[in-house]
PDB file of N, CA and C in Angstrom:
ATOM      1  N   UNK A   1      16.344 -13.149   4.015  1.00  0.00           N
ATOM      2  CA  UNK A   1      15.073 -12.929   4.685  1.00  0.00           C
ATOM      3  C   UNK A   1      15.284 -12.033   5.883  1.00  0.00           C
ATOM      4  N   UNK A   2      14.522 -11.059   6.119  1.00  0.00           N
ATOM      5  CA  UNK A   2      14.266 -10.568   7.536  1.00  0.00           C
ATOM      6  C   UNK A   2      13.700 -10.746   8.816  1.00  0.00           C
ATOM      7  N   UNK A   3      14.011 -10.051  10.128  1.00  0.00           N
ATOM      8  CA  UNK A   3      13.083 -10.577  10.913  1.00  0.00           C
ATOM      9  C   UNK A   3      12.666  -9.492  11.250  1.00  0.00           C
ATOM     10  N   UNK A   4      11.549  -9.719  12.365  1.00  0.00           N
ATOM     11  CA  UNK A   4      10.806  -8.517  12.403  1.00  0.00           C
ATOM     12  C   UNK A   4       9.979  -9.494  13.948  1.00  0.00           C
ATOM     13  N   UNK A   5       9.997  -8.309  14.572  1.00  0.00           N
ATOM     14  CA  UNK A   5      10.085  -8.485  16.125  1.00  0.00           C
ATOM     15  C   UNK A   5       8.373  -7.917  16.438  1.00  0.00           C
ATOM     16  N   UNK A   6       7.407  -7.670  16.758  1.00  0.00           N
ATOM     17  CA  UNK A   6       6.199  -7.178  16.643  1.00  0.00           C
ATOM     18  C   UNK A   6       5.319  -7.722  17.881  1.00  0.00           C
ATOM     19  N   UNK A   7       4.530  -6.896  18.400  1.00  0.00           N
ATOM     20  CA  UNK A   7       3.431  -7.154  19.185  1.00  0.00           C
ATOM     21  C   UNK A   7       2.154  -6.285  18.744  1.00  0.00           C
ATOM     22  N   UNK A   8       1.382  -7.821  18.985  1.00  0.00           N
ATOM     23  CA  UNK A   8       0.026  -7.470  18.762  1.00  0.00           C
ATOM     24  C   UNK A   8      -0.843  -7.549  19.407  1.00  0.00           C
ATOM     25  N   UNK A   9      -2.010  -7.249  19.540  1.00  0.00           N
ATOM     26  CA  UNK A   9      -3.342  -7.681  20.415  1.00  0.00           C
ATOM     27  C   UNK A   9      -3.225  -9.462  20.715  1.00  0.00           C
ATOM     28  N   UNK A  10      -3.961  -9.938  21.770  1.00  0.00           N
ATOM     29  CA  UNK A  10      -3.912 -10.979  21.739  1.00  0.00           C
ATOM     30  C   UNK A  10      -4.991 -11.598  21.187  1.00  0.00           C
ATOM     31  N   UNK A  11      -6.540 -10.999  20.912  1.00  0.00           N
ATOM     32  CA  UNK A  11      -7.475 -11.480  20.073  1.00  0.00           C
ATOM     33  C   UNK A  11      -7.057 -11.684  18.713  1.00  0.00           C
ATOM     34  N   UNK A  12      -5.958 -10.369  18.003  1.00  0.00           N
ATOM     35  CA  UNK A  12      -6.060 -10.115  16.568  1.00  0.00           C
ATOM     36  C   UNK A  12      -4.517 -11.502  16.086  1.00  0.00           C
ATOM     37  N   UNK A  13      -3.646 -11.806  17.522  1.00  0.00           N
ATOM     38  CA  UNK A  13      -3.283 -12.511  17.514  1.00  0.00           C
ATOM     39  C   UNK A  13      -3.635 -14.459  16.686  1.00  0.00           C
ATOM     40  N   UNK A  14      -4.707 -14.534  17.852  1.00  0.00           N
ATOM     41  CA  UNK A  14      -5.238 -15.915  17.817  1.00  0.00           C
ATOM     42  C   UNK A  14      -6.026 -15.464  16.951  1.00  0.00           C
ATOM     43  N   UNK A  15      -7.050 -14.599  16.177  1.00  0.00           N
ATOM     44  CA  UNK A  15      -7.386 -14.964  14.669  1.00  0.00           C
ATOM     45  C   UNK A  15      -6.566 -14.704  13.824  1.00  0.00           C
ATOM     46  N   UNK A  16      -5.554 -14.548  13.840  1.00  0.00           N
ATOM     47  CA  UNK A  16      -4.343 -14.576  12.890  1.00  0.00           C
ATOM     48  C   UNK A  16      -3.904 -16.124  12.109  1.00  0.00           C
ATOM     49  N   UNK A  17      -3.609 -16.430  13.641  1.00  0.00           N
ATOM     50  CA  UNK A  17      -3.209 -17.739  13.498  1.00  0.00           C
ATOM     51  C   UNK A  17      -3.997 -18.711  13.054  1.00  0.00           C
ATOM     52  N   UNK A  18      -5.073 -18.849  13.739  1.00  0.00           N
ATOM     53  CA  UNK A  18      -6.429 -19.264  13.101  1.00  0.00           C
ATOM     54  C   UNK A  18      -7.020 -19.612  11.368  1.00  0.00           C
ATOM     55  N   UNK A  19      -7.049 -18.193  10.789  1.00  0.00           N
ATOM     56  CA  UNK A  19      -6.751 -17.966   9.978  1.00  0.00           C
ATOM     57  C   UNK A  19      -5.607 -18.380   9.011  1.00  0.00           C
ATOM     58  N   UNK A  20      -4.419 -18.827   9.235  1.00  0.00           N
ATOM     59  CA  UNK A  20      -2.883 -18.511   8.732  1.00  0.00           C
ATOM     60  C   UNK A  20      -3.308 -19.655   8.456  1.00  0.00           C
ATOM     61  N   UNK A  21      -3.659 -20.636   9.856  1.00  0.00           N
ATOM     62  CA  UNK A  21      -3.524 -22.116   9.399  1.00  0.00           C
ATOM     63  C   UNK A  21      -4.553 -22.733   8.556  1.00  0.00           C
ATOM     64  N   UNK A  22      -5.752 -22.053   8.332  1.00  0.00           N
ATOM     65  CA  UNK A  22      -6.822 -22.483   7.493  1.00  0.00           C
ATOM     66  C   UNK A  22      -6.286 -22.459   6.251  1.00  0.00           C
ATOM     67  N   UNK A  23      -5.713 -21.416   6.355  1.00  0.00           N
ATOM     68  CA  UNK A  23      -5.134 -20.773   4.687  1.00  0.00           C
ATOM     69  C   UNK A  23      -3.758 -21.268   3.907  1.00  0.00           C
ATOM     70  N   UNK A  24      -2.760 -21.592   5.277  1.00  0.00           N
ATOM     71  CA  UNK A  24      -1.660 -22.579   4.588  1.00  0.00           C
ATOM     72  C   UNK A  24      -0.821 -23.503   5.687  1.00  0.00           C
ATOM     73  N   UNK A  25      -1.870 -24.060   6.407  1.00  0.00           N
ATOM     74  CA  UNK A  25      -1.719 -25.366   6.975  1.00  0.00           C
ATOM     75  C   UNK A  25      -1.009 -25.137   8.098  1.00  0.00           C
ATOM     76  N   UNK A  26      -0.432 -25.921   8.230  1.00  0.00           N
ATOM     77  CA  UNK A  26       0.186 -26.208  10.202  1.00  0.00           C
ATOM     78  C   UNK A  26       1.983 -26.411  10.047  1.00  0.00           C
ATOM     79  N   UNK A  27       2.262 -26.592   9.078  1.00  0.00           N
ATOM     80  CA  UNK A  27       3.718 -27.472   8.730  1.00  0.00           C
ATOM     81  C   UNK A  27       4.576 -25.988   8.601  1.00  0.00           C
ATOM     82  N   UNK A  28       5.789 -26.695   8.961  1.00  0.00           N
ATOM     83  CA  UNK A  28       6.770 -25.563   9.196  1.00  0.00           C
ATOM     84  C   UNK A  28       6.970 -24.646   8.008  1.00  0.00           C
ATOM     85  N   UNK A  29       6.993 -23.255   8.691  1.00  0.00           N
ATOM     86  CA  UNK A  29       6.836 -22.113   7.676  1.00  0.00           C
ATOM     87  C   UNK A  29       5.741 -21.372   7.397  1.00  0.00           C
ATOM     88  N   UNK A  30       4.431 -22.117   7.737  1.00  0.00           N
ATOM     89  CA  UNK A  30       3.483 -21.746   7.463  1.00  0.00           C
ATOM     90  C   UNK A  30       3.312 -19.944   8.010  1.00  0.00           C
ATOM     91  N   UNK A  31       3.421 -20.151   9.227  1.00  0.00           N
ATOM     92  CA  UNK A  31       2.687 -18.900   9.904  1.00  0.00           C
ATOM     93  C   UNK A  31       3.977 -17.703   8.975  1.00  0.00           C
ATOM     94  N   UNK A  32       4.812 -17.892   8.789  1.00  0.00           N
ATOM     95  CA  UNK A  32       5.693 -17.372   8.048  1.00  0.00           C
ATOM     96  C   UNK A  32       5.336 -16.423   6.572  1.00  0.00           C
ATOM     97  N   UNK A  33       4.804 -17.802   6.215  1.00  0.00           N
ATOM     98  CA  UNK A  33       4.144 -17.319   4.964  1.00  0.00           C
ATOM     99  C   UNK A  33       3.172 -16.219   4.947  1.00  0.00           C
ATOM    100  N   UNK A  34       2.519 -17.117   5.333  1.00  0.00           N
ATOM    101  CA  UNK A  34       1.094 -15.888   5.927  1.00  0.00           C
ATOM    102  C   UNK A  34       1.188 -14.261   6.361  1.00  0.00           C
ATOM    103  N   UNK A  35       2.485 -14.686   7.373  1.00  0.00           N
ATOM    104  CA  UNK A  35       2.514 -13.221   7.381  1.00  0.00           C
ATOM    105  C   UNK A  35       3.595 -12.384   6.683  1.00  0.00           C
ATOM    106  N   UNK A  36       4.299 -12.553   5.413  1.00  0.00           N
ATOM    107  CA  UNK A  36       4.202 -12.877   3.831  1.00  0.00           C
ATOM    108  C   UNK A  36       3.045 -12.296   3.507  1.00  0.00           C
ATOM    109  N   UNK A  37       2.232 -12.655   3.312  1.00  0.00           N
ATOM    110  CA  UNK A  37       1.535 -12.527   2.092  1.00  0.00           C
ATOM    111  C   UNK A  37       0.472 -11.548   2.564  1.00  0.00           C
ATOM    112  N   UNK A  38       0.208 -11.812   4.043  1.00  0.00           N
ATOM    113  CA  UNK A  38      -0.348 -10.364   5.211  1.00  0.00           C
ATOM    114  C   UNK A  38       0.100  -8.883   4.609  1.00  0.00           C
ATOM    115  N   UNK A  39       1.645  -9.106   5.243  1.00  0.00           N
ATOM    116  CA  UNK A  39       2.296  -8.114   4.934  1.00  0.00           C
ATOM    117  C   UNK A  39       2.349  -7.450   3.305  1.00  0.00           C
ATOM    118  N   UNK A  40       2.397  -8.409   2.513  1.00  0.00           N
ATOM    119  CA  UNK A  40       2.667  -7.882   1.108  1.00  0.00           C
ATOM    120  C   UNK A  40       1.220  -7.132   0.725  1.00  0.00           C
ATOM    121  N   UNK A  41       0.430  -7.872   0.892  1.00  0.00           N
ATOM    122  CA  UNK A  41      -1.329  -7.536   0.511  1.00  0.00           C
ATOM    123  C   UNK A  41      -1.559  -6.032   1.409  1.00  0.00           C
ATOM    124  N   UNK A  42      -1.017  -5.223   2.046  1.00  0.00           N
ATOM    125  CA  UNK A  42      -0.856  -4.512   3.043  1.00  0.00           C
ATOM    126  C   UNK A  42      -0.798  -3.174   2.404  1.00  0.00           C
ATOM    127  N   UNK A  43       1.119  -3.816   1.928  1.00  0.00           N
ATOM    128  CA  UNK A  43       2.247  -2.784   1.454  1.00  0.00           C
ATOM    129  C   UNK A  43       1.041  -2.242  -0.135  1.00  0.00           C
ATOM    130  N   UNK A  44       0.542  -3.467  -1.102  1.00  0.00           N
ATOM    131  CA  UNK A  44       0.060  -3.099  -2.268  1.00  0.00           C
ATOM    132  C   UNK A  44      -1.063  -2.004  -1.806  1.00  0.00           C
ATOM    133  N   UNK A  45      -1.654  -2.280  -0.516  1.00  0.00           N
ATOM    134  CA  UNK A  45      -2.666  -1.302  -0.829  1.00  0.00           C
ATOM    135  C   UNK A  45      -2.193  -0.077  -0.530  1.00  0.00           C
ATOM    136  N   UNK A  46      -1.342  -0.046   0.938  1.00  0.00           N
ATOM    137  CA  UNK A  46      -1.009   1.404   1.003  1.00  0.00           C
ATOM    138  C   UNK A  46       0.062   2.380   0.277  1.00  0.00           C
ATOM    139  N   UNK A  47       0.480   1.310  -0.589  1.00  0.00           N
ATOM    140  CA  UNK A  47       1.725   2.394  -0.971  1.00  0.00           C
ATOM    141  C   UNK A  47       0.923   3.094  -2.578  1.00  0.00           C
ATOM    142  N   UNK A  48       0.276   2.739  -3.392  1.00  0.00           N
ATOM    143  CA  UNK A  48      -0.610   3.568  -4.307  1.00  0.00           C
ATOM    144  C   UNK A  48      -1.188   4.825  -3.300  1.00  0.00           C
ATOM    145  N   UNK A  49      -1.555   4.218  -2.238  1.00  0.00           N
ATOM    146  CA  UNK A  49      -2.386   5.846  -1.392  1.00  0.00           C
ATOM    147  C   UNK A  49      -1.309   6.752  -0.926  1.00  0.00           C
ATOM    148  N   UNK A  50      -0.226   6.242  -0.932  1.00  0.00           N
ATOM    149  CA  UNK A  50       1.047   7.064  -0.340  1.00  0.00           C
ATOM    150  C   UNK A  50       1.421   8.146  -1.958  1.00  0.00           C
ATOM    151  N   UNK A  51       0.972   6.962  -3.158  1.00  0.00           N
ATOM    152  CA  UNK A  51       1.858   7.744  -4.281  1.00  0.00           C
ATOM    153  C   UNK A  51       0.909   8.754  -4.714  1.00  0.00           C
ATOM    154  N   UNK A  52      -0.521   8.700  -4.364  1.00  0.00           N
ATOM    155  CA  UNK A  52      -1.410   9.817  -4.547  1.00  0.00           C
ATOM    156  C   UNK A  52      -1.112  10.831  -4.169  1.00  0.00           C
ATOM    157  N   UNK A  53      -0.906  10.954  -2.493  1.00  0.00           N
ATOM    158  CA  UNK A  53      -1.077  12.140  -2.019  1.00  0.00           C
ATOM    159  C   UNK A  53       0.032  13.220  -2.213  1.00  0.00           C
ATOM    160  N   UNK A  54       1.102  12.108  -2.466  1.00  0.00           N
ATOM    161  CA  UNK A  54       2.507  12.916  -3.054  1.00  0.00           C
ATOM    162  C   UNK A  54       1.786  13.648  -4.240  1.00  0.00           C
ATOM    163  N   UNK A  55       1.353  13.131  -5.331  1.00  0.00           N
ATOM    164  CA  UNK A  55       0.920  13.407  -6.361  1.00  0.00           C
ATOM    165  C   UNK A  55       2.665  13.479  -7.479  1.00  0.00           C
ATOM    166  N   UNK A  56       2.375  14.207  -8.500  1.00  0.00           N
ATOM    167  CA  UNK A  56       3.059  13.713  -9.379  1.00  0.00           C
ATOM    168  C   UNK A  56       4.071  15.051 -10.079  1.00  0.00           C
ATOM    169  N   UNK A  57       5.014  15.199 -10.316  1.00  0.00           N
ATOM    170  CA  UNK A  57       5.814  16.292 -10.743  1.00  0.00           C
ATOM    171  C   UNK A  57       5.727  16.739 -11.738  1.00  0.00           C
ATOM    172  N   UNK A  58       4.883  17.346 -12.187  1.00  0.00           N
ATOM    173  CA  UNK A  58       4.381  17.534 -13.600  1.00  0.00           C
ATOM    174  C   UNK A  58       4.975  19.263 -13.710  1.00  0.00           C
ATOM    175  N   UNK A  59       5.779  19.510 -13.463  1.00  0.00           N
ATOM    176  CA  UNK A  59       6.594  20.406 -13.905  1.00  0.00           C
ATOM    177  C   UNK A  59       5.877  21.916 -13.368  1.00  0.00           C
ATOM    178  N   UNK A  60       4.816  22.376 -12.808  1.00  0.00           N
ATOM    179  CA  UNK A  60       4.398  23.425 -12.236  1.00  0.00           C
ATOM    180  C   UNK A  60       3.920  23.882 -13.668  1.00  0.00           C
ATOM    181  N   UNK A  61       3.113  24.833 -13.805  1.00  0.00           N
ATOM    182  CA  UNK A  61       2.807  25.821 -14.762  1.00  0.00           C
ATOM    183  C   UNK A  61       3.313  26.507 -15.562  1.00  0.00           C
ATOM    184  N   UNK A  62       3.507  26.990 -16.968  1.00  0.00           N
ATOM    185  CA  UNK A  62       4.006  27.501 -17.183  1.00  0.00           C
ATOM    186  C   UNK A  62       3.454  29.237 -17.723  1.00  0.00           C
ATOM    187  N   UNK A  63       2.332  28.927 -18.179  1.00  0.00           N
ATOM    188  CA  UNK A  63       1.313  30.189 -17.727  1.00  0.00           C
ATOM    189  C   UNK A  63       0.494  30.666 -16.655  1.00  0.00           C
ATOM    190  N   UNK A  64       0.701  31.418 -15.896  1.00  0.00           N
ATOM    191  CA  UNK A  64       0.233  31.901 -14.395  1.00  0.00           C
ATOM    192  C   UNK A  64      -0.838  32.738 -14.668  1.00  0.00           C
ATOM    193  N   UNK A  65      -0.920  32.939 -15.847  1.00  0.00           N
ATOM    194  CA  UNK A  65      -2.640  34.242 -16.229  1.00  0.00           C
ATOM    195  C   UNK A  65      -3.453  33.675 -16.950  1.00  0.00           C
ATOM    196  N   UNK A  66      -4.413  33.320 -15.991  1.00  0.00           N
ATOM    197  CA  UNK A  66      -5.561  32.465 -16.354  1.00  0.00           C
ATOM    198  C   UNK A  66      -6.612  33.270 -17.744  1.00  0.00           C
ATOM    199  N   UNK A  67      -6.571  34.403 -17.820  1.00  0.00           N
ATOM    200  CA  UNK A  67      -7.201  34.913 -19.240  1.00  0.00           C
ATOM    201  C   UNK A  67      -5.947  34.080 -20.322  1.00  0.00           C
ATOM    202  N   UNK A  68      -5.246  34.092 -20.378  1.00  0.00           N
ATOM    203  CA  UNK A  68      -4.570  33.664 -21.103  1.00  0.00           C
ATOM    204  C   UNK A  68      -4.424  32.362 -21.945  1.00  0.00           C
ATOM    205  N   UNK A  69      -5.175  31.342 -20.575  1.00  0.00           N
ATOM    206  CA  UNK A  69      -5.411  30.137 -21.067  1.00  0.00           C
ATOM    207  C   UNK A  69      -6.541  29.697 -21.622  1.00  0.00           C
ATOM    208  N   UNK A  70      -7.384  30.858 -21.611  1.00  0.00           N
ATOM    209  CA  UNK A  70      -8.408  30.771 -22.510  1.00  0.00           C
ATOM    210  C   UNK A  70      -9.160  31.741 -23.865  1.00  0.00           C
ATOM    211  N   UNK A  71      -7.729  32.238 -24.253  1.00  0.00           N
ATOM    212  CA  UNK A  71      -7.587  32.393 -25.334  1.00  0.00           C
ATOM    213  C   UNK A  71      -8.081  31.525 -26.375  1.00  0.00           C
ATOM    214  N   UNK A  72      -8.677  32.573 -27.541  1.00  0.00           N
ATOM    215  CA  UNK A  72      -9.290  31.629 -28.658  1.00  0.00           C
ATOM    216  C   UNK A  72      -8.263  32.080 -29.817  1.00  0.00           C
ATOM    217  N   UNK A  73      -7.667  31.113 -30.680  1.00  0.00           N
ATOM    218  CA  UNK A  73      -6.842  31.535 -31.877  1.00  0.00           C
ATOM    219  C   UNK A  73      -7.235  31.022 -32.694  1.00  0.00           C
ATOM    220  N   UNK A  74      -7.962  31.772 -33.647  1.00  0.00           N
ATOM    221  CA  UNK A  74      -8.534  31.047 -34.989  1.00  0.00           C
ATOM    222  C   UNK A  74      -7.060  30.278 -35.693  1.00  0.00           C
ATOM    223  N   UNK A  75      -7.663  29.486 -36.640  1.00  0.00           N
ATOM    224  CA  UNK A  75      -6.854  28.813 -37.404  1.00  0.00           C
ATOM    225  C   UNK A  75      -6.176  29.171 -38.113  1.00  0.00           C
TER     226      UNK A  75
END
């Protein structure tokens, strides 16, 4: 497991916690979890928006003359 050292607001703080404990109780580990499952629910959304903007290696073009690609060749 890791640790991870962090400061936050002190409002976004206390509804954190608030929250954490509604969601998985008071008993040791809890706030742990939470921010677990914070963090993970986070990573899922931003890392698809990260793999967009990269976009995808689809090898560049291999015809550069656009009349070309719209060529008609009968059968």
């Amino acid at each position: 497991m890791g640790t991870m050292t962090v400061t936050v607001k002190d409002d976004v703080e206390k509804r954190f916690r608030k929250a954490a404990s509604r969601a998985m109780g008071t008993g040791k580990g809890s706030l742990g979890k939470a921010v677990t499952a914070a963090l993970d629910s986070w990573v899922e959304k931003e890392d698809p928006l990260s793999f967009l903007e990269k976009g995808l290696p689809l090898g560049g073009l291999k015809e550069k003359d656009r009349a070309r690609w719209h060529e008609r060749h009968p059968d």
